[in-house]
N, C-alpha and C. Protein backbone atom coordinates (compact mmCIF):
# COMPACT_ATOMS: atom_id res chain seq x y z
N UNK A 1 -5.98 12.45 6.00
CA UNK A 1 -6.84 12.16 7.13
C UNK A 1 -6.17 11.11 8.00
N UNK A 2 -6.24 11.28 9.28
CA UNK A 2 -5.55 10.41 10.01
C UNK A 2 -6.51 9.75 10.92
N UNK A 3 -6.47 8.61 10.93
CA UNK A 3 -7.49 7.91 11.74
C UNK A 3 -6.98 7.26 12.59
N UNK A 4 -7.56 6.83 13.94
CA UNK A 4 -7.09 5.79 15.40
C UNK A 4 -7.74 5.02 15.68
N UNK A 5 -7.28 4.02 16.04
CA UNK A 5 -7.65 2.63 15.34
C UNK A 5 -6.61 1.52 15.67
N UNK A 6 -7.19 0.24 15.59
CA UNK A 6 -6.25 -0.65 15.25
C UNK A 6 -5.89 -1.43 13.86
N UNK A 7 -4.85 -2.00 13.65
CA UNK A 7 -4.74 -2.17 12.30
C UNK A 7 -4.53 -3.84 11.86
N UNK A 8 -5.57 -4.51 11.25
CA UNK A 8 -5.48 -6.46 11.28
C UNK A 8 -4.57 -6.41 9.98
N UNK A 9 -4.03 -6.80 10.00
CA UNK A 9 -3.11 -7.16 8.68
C UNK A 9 -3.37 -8.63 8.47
N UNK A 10 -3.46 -8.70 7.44
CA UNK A 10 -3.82 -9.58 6.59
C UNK A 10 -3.01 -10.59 5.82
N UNK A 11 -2.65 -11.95 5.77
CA UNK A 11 -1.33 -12.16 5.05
C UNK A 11 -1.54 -13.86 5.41
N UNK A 12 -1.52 -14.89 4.43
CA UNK A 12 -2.01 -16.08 4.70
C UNK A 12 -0.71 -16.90 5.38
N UNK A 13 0.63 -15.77 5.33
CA UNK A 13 2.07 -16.57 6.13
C UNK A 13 1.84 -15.27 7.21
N UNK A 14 2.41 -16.96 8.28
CA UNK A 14 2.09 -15.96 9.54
C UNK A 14 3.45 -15.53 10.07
N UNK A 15 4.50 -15.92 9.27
CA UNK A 15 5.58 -15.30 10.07
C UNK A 15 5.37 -13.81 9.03
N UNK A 16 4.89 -13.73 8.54
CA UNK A 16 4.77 -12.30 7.71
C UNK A 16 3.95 -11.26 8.82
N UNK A 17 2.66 -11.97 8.96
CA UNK A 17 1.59 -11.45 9.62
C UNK A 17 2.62 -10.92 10.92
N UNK A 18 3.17 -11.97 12.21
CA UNK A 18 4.02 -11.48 12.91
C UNK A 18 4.83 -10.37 12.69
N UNK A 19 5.80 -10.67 11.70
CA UNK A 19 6.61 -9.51 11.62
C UNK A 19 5.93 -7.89 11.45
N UNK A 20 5.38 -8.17 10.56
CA UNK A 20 4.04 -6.66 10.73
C UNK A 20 3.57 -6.10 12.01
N UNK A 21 3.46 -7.30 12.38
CA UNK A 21 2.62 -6.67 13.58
C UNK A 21 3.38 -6.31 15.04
N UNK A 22 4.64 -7.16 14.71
CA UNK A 22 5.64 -6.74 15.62
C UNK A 22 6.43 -5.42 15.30
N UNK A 23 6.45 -5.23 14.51
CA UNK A 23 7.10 -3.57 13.94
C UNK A 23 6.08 -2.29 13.84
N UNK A 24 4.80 -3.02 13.66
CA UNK A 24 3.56 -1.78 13.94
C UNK A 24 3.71 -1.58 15.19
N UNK A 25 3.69 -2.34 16.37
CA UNK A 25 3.23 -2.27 17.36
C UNK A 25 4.91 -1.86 18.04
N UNK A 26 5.89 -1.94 17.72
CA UNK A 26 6.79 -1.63 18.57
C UNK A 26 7.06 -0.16 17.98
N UNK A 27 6.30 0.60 16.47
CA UNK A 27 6.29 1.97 16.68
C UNK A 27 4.82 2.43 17.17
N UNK A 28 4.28 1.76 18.22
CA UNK A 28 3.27 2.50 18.98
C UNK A 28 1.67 2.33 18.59
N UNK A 29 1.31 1.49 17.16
CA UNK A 29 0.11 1.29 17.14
C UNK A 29 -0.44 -0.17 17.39
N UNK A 30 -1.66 -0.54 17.46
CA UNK A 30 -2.49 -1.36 17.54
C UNK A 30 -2.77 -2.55 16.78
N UNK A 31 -1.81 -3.63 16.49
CA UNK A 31 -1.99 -4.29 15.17
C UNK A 31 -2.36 -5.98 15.62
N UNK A 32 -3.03 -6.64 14.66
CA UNK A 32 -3.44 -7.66 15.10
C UNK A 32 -3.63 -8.78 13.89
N UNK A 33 -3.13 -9.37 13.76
CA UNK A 33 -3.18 -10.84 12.44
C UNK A 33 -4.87 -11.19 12.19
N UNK A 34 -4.72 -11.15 11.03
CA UNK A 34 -6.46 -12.06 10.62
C UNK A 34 -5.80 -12.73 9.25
N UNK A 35 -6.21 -14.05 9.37
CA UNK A 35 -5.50 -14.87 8.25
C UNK A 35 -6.07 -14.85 6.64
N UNK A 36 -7.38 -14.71 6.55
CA UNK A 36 -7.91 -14.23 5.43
C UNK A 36 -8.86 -13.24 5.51
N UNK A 37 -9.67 -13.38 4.36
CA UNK A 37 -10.64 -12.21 4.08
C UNK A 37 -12.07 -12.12 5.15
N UNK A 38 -12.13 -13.52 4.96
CA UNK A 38 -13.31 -13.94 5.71
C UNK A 38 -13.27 -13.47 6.80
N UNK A 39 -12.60 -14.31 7.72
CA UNK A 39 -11.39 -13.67 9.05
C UNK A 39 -11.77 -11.92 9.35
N UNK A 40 -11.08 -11.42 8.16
CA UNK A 40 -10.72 -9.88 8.46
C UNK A 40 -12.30 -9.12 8.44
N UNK A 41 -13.08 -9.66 7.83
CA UNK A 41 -14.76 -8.77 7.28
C UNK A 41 -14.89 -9.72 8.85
N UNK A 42 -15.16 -10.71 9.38
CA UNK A 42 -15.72 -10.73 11.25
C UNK A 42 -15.08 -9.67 11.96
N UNK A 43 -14.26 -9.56 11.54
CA UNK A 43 -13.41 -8.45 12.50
C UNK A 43 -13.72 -7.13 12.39
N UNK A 44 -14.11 -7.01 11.03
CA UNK A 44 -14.60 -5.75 11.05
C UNK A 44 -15.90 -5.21 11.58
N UNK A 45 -16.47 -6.58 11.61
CA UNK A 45 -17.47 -6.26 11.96
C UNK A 45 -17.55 -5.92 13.68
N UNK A 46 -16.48 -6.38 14.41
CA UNK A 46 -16.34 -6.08 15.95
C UNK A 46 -16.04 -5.23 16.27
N UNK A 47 -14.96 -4.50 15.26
CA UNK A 47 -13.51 -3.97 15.60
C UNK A 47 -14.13 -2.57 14.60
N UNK A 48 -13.47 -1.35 15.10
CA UNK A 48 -13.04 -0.19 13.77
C UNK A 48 -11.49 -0.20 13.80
N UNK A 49 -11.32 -0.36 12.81
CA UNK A 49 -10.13 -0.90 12.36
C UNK A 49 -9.62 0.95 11.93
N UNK A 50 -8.23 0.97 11.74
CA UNK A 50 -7.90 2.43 11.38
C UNK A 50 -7.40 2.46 9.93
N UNK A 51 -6.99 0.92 9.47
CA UNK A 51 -6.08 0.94 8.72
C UNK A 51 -6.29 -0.81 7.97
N UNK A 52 -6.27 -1.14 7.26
CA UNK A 52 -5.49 -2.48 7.05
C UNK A 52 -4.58 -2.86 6.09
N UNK A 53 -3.86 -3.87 6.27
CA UNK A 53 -2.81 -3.94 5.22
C UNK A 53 -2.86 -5.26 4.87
N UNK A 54 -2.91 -5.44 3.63
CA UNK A 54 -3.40 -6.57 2.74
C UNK A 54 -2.39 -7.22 1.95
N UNK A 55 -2.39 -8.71 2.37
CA UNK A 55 -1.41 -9.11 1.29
C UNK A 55 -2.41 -9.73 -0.02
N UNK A 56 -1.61 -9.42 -1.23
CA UNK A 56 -2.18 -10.49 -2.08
C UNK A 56 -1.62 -11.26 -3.22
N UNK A 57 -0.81 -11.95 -2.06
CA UNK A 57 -0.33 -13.18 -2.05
C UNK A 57 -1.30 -14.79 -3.07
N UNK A 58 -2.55 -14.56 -2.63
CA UNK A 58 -3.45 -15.11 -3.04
C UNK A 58 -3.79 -14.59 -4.71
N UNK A 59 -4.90 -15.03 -5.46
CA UNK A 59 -4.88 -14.83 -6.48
C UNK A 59 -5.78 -13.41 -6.27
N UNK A 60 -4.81 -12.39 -6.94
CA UNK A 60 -5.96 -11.08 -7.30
C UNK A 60 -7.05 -10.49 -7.11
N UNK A 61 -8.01 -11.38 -7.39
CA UNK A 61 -9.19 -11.38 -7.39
C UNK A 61 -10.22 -11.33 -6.53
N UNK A 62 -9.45 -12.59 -5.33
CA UNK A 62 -10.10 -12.19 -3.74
C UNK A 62 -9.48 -10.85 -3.09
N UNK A 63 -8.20 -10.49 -3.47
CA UNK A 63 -7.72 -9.43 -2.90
C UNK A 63 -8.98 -8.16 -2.98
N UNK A 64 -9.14 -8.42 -4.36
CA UNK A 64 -9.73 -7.20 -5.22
C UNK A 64 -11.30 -7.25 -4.41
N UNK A 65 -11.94 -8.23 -4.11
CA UNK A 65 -12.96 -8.99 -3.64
C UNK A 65 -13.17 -8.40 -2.44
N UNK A 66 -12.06 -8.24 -1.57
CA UNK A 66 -12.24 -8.24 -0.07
C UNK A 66 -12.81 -6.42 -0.14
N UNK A 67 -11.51 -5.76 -1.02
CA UNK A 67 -11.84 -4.58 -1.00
C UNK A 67 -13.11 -3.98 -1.71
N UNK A 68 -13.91 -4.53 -2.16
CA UNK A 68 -14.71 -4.30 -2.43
C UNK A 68 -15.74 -4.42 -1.54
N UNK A 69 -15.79 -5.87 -0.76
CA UNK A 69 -16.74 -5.88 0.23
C UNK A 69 -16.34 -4.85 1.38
N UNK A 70 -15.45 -4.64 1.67
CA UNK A 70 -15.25 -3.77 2.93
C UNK A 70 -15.60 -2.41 2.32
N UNK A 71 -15.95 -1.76 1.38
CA UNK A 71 -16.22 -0.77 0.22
C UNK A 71 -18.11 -0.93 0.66
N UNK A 72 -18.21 -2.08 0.29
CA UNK A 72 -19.89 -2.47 0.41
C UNK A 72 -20.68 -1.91 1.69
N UNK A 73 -19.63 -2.84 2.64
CA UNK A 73 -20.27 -2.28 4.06
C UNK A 73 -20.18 -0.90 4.86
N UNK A 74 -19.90 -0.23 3.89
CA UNK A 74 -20.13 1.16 4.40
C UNK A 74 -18.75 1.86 4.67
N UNK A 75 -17.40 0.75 4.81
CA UNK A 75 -16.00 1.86 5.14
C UNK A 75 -15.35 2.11 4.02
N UNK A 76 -16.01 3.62 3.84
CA UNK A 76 -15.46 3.97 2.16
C UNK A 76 -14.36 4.70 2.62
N UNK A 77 -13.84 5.13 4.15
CA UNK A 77 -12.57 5.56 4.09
C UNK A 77 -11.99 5.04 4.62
N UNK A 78 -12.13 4.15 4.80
CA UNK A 78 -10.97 2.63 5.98
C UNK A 78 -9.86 2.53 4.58
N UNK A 79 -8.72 3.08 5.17
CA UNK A 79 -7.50 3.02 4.17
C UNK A 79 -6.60 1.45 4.06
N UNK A 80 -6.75 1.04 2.91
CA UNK A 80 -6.57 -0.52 2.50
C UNK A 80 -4.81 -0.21 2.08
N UNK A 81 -4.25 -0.73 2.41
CA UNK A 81 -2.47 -0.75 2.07
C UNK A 81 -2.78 -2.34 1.22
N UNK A 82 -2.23 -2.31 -0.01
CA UNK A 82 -2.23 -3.40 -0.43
C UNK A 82 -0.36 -3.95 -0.82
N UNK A 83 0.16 -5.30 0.23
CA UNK A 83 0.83 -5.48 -0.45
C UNK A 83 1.22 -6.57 -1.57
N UNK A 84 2.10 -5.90 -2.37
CA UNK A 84 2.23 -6.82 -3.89
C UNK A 84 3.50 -7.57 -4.07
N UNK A 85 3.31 -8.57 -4.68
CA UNK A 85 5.07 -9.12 -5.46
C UNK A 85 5.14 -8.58 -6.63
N UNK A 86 4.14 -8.23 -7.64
CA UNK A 86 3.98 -8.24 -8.94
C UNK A 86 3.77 -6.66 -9.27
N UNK A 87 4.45 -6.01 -9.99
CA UNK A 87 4.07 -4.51 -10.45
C UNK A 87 2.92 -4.12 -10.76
N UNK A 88 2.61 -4.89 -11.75
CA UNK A 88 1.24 -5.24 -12.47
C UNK A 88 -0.27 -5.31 -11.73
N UNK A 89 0.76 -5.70 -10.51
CA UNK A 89 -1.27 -6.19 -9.51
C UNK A 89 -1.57 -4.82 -8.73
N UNK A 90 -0.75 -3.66 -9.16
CA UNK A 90 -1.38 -2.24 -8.14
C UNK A 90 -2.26 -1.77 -8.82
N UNK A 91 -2.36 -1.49 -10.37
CA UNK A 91 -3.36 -1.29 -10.93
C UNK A 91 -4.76 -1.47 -10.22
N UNK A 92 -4.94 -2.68 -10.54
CA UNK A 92 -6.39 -3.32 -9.93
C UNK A 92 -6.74 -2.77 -8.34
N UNK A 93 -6.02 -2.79 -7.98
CA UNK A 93 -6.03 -2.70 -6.60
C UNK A 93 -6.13 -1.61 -6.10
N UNK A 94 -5.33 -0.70 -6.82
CA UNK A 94 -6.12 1.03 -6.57
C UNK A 94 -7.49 1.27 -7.56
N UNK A 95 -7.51 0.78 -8.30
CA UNK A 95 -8.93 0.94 -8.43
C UNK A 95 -9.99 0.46 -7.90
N UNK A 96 -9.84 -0.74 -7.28
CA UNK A 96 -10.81 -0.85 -6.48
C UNK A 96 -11.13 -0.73 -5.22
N UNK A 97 -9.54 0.32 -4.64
CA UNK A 97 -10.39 1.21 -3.53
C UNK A 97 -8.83 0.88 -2.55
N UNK A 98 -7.79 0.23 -2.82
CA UNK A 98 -6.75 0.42 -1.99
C UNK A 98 -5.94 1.86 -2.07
N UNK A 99 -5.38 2.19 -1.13
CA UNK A 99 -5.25 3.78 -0.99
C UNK A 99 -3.60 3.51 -1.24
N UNK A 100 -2.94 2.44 -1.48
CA UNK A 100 -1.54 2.44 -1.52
C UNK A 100 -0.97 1.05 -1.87
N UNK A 101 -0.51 0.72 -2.58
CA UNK A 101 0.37 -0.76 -2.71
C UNK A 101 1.64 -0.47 -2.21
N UNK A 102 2.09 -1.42 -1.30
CA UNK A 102 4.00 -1.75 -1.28
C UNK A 102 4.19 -2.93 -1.57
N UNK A 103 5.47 -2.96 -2.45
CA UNK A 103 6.21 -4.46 -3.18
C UNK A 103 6.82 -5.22 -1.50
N UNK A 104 6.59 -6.48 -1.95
CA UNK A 104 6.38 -7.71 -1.03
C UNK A 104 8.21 -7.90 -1.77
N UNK A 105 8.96 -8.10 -1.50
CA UNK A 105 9.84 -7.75 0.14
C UNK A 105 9.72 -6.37 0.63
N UNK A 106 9.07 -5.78 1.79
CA UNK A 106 8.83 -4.70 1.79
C UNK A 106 9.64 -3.56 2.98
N UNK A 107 10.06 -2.94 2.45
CA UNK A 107 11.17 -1.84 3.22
C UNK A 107 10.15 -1.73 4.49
N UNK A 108 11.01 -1.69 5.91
CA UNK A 108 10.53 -1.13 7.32
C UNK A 108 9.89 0.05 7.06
N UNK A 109 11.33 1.31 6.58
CA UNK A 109 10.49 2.26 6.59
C UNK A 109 9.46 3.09 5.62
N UNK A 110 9.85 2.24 4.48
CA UNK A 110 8.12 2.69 3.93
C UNK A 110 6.95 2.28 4.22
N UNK A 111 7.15 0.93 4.90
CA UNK A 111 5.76 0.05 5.55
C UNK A 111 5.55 1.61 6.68
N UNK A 112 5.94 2.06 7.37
CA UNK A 112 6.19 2.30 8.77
C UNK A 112 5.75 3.72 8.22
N UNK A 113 6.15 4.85 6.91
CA UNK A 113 6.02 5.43 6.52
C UNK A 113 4.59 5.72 5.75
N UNK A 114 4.36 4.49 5.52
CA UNK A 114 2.51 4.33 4.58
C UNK A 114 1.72 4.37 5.64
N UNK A 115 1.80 3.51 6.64
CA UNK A 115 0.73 3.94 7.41
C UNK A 115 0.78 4.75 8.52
N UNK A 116 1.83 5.37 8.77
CA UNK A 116 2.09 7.05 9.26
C UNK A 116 1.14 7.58 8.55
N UNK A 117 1.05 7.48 7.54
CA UNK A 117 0.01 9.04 6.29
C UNK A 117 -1.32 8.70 7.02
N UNK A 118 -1.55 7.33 6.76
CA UNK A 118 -3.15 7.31 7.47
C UNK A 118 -3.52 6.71 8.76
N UNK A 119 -2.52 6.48 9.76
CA UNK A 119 -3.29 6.16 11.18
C UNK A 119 -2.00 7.32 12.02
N UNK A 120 -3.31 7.69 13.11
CA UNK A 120 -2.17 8.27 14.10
C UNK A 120 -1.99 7.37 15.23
N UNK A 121 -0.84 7.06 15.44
CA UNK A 121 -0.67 5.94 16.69
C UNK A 121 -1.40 6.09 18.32
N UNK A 122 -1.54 5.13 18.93
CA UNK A 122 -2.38 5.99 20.39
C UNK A 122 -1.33 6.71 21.19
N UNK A 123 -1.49 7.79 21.63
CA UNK A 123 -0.86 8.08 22.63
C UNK A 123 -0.22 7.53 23.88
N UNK A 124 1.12 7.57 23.76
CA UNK A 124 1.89 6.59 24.74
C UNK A 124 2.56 7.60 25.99
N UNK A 125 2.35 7.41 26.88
CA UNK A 125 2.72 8.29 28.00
C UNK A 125 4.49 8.05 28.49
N UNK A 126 5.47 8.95 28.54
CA UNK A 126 6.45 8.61 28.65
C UNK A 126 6.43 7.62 30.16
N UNK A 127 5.90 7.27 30.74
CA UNK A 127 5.94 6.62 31.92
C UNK A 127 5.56 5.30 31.81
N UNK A 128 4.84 5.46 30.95
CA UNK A 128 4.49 4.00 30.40
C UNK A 128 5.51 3.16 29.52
N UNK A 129 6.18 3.88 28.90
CA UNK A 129 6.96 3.54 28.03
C UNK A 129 8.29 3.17 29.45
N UNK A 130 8.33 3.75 30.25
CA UNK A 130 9.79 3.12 30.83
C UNK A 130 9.61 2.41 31.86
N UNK A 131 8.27 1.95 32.15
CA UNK A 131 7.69 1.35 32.89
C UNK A 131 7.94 -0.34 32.32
């Protein structure tokens, strides 16, 4: 399923958050920094988000936490990218509702490749683009 949308990535270092969002957005989608959980559930509440990508960097548990609340409030198909340092922490994390983990140093093009599967980018008009 492909959804359109913008996408808050999530990540408590912001040169991380940047870089994400500078490589989402220079292949054509909508991306925007929210520093924690708290942060990201206001946003959701403004925003339909298409996608988000989660670090959890933090201890487990809020990771596991967030996805659950965003589970609560009704977006049972808002596709959660969770990323990890630890092998061990995807477990949890697809079970409680993330649709994908990537290991934290994380390849361009599988970042770029994961959320290809679930957002379609907006339509960019070649005129715009050389504009």
């Amino acid at each position: 399923m492909h959804h359109t949308g913008s996408i808050p990535i999530i990540d408590r270092e912001p040169t991380i958050v940047d870089l994400i969002v500078e490589i989402l957005t220079d292949a054509g989608y909508v991306a925007y920094g929210a520093p924690d959980g708290a942060g990201a559930l206001g946003v959701l509440a403004c925003h339909s988000p298409a996608l988000i990508v989660l670090d959890v960097g933090w201890p487990d548990t809020r990771s596991i936490e967030l996805i659950e609340q965003v589970r609560a409030i009704g977006l049972t198909t808002l596709p959660i990218v969770a990323m990890i340092t630890a092998p061990d922490a995807a477990a949890p994390l697809l079970v409680a509702g993330a649709v994908a983990c990537l290991a934290k140093p994380f390849n361009l093009d599988d970042l770029l490749a994961c959320v290809a599967r679930y957002v379609q980018p907006p339509a960019v008009s070649l005129h715009a683009r050389t504009a």
